[in-house]
Protein backbone atom coordinates (compact mmCIF):
# COMPACT_ATOMS: atom_id res chain seq x y z
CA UNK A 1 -13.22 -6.72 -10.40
CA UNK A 2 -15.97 -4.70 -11.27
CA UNK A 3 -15.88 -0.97 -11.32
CA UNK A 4 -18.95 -0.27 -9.11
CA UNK A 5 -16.96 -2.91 -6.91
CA UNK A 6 -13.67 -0.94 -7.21
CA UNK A 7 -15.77 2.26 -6.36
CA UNK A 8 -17.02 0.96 -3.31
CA UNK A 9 -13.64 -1.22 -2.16
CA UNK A 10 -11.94 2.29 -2.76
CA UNK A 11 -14.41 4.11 -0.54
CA UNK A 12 -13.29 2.25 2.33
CA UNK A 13 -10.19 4.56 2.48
CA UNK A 14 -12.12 7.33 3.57
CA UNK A 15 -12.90 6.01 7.10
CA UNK A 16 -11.22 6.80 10.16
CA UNK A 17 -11.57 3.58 11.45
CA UNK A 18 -10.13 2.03 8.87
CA UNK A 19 -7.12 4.44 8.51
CA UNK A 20 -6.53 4.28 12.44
CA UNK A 21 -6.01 0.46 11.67
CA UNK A 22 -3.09 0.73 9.39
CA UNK A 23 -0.53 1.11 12.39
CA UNK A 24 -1.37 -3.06 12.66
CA UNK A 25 0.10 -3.90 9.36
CA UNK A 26 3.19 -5.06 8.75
CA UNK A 27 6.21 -2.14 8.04
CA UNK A 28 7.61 -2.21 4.90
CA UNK A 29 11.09 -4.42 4.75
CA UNK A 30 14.47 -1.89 5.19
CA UNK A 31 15.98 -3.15 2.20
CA UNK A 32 13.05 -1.10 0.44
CA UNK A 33 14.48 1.97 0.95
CA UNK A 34 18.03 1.18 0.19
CA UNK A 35 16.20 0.49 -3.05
CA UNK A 36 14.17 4.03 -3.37
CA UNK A 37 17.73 5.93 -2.44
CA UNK A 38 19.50 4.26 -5.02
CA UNK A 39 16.94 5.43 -7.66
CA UNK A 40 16.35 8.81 -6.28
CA UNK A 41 18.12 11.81 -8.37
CA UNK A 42 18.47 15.27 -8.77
CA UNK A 43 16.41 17.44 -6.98
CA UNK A 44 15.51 14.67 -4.54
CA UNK A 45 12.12 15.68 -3.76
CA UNK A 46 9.95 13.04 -3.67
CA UNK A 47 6.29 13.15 -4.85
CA UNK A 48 3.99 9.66 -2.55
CA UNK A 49 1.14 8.86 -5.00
CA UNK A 50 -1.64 6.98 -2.68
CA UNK A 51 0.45 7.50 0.25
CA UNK A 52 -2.24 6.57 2.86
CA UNK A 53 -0.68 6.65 6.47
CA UNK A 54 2.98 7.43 5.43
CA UNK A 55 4.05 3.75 5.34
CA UNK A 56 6.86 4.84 2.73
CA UNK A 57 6.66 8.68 3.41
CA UNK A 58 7.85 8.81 7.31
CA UNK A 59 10.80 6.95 6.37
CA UNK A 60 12.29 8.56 2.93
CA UNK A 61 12.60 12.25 5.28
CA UNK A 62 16.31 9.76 5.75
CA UNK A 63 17.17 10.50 1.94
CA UNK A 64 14.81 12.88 0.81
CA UNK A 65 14.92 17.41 0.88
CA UNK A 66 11.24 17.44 0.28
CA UNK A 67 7.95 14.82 0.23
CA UNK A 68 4.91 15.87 -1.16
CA UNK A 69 2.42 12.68 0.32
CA UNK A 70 -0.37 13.18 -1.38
CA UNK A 71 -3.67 10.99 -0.80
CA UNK A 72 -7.22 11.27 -1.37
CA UNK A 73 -8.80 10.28 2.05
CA UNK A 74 -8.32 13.10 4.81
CA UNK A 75 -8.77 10.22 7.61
CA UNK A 76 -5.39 9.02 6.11
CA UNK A 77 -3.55 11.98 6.48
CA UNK A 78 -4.47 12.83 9.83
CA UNK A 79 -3.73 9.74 10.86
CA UNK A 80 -0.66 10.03 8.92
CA UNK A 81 0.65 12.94 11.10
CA UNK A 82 0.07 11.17 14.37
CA UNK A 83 2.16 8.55 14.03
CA UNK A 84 6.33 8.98 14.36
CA UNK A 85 7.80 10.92 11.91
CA UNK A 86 4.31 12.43 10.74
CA UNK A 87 5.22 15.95 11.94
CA UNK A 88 8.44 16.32 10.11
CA UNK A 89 8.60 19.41 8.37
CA UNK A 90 10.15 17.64 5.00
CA UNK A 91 7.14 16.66 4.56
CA UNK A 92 4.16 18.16 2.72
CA UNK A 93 0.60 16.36 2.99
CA UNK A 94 -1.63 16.84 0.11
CA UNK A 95 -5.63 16.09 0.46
CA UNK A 96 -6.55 15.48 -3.04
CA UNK A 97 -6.58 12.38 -6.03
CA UNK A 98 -3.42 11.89 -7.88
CA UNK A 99 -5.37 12.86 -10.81
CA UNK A 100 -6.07 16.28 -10.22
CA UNK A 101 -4.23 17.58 -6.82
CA UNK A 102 -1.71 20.40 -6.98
CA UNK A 103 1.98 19.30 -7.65
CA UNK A 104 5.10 20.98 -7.52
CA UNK A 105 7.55 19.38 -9.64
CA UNK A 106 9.89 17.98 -10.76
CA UNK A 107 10.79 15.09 -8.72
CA UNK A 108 13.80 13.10 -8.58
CA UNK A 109 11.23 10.14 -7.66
CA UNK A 110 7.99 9.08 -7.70
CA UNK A 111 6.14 6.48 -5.55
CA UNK A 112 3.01 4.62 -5.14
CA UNK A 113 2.82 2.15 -2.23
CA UNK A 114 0.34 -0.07 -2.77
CA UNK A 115 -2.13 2.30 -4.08
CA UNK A 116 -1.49 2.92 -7.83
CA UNK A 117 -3.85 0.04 -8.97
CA UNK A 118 -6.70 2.27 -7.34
CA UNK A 119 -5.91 5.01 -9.81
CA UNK A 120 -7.04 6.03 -13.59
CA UNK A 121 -3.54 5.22 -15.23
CA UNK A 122 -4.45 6.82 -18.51
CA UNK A 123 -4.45 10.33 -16.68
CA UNK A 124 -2.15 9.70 -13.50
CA UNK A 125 0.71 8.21 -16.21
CA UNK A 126 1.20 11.17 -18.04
CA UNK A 127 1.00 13.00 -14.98
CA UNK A 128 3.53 11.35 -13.69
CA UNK A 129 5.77 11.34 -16.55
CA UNK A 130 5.65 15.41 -16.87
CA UNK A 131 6.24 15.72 -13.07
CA UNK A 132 9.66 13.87 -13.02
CA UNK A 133 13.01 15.64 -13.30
CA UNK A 134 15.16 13.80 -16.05
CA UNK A 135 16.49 10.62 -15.50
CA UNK A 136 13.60 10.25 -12.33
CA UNK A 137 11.80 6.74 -11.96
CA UNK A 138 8.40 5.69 -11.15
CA UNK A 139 8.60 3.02 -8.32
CA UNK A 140 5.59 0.89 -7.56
CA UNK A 141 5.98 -0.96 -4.15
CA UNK A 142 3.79 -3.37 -2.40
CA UNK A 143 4.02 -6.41 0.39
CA UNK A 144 3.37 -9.94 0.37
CA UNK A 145 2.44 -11.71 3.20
CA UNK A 146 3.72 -15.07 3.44
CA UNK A 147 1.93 -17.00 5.67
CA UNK A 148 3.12 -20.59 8.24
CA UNK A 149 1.98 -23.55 5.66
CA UNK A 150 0.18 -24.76 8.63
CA UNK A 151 -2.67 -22.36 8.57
CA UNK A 152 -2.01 -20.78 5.36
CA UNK A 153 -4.72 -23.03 3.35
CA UNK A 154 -7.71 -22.21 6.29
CA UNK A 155 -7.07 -18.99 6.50
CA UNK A 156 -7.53 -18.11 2.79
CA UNK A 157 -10.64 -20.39 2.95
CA UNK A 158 -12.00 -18.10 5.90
CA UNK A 159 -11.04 -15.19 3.69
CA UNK A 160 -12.95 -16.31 0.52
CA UNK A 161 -15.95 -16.79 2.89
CA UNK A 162 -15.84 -13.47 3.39
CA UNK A 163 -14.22 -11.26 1.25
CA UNK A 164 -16.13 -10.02 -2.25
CA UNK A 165 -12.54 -10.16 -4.39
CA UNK A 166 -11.87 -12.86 -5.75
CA UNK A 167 -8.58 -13.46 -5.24
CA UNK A 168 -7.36 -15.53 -8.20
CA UNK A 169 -9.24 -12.00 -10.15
CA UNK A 170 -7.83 -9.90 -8.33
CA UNK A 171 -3.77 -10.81 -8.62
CA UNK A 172 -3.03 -9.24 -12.13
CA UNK A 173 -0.10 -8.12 -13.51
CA UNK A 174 -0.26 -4.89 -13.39
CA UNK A 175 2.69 -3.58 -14.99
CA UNK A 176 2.37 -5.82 -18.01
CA UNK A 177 -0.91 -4.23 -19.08
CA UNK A 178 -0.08 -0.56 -18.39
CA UNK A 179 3.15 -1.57 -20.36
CA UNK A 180 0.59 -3.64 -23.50
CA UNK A 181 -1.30 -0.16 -22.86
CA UNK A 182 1.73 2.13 -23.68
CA UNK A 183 1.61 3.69 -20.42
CA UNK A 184 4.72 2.48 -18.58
CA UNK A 185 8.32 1.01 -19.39
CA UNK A 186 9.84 -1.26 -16.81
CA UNK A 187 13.41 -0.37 -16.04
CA UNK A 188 13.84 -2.60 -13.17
CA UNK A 189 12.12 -5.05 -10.13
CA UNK A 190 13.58 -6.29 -6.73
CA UNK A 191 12.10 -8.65 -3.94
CA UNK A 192 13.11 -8.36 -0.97
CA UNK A 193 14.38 -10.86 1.83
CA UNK A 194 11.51 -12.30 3.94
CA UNK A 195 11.18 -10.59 7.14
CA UNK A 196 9.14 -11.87 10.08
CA UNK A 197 6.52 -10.29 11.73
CA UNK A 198 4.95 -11.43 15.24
CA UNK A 199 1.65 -10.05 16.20
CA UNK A 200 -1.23 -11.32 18.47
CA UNK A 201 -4.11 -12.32 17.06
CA UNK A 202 -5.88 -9.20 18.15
CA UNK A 203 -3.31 -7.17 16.40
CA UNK A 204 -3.76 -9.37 13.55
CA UNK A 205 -7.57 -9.48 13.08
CA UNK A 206 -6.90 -5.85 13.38
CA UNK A 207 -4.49 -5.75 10.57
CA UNK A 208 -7.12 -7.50 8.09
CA UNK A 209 -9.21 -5.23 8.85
CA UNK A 210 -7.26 -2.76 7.58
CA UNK A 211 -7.50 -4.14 4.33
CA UNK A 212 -10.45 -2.50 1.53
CA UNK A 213 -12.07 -6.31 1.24
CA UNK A 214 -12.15 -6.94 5.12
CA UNK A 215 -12.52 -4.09 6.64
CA UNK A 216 -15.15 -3.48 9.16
CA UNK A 217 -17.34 -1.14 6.65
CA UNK A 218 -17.25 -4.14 3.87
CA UNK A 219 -18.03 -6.96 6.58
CA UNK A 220 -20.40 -5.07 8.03
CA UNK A 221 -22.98 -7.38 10.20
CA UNK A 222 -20.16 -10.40 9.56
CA UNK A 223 -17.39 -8.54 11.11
CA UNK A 224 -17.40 -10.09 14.58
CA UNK A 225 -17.94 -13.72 12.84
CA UNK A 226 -15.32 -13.05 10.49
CA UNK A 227 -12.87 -11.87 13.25
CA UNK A 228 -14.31 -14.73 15.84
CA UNK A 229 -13.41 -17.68 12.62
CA UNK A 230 -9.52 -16.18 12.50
CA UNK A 231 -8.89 -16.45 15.99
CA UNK A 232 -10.45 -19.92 16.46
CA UNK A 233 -8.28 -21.37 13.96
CA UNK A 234 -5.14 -20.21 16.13
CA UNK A 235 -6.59 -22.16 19.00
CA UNK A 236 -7.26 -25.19 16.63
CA UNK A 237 -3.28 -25.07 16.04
CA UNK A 238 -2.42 -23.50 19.32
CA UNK A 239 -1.03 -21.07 18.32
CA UNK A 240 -1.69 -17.68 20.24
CA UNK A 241 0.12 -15.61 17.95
CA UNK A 242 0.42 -15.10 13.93
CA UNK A 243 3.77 -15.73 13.24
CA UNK A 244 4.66 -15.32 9.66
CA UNK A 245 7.07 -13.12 7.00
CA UNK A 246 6.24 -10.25 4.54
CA UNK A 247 8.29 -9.17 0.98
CA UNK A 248 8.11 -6.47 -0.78
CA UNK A 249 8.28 -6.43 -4.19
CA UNK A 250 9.39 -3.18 -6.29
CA UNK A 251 8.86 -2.26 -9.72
CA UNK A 252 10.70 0.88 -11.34
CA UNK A 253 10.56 2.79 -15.24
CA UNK A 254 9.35 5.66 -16.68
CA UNK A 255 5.62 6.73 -16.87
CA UNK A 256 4.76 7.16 -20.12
């Protein structure tokens, strides 16, 4: 991916509509945040890099004294707070990039949900690394949807139509080059157990949407076509729901 492309995929998190859209996506999987607890320590306050709509945030106020959620779009925060558990006064929302914003360390854990590949790892990284209390991880989490084999193939045809990543470009490993890069050192991963999700097509058009490469603001004039090719390939299987199963995958060390 390019970096003007990256720019202007990352811009996308700044719109309302977009960040009004996240409620459609798929929660991440319990077993998630048996993992965080387990690698939370000492003084369990918990700094969300990227934390977007709370996805990981609203639900660590279970193990967590103190959150600071910090995110760069204001249309994700305020969203953020309007959905349950957004209010809870654990939490501390932070306007700002992960780069510069104002942190109050240390913190027994750090997270990124999805979000740290959006982020300039040669200053965030050290960042990171100064802002955790000793013995304190880094944990990178993010969710795979695996779709039904019997519309899996179409659908990722419809989305290369459509979408400007290319996927096979975009799917790197992340962790390997920050690590080739001297910037991180793995200490542990976990998948999690398939769980399934059950949405209506509506709901699930919506969900994609959600996404930087098919939102509404990168479609643009294809948005209705794009959303109009989804749902007639459930009625070519008859199905009138999107029935499939998400993982997450979580990756833990030391920011270095």
């Amino acid at each position: 991916m390019t970096v003007e492309l990256k720019r202007t995929l990352g811009a996308v998190w700044r719109e309302p509509d977009v960040a009004r859209l996240y409620r459609y996506r798929p929660a991440y999987p319990p077993p998630v945040f048996d993992i965080l607890r387990r690698l939370i320590v000492e003084p369990f306050r918990v700094l969300d890099a990227g934390s977007g709509t709370g996805g990981l945030t609203r639900q660590m106020t279970a193990f967590a004294a103190r959150i600071d959620a910090l995110d760069p779009s204001a249309a994700m925060i305020d969203e953020a707070q309007r959905l349950p558990g957004g209010r809870d006064p654990r939490i501390n929302w932070i306007v700002g990039p992960a780069e510069t914003a104002p942190l109050r360390p240390p913190y027994g854990l750090i997270t990124t949900g999805q979000s740290l590949h959006w982020m300039d790892h040669e200053v965030v990284m050290p960042r990171f690394r100064d802002a955790l209390a000793p013995g304190g991880f880094l944990a990178a989490t993010d969710i795979e949807w695996d779709y039904a084999p019997a519309w899996r193939e179409k659908l990722v045809a419809i989305f290369k139509r459509y979408s400007p990543v290319n996927t096979k470009e975009f799917v790197v490993d992340l962790f390997g080059d920050l690590a080739e890069r001297g910037l991180f050192e793995r200490a542990g991963f976990q998948r999690t157990s398939l769980v399934p999700v059950d949405l209506s097509t509506h709901d699930f058009v919506n969900a994609l949407h959600s996404t930087s490469s098919l939102s509404r603001v990168s479609l643009r004039e294809r948005t209705d076509a794009f959303g109009d090719e989804v749902r007639a390939l459930f009625t070519e299987i008859g199905e009138e729901r999107a029935h499939f199963a998400v993982a997450a995958n979580v990756v833990w060390g030391r920011p270095l």
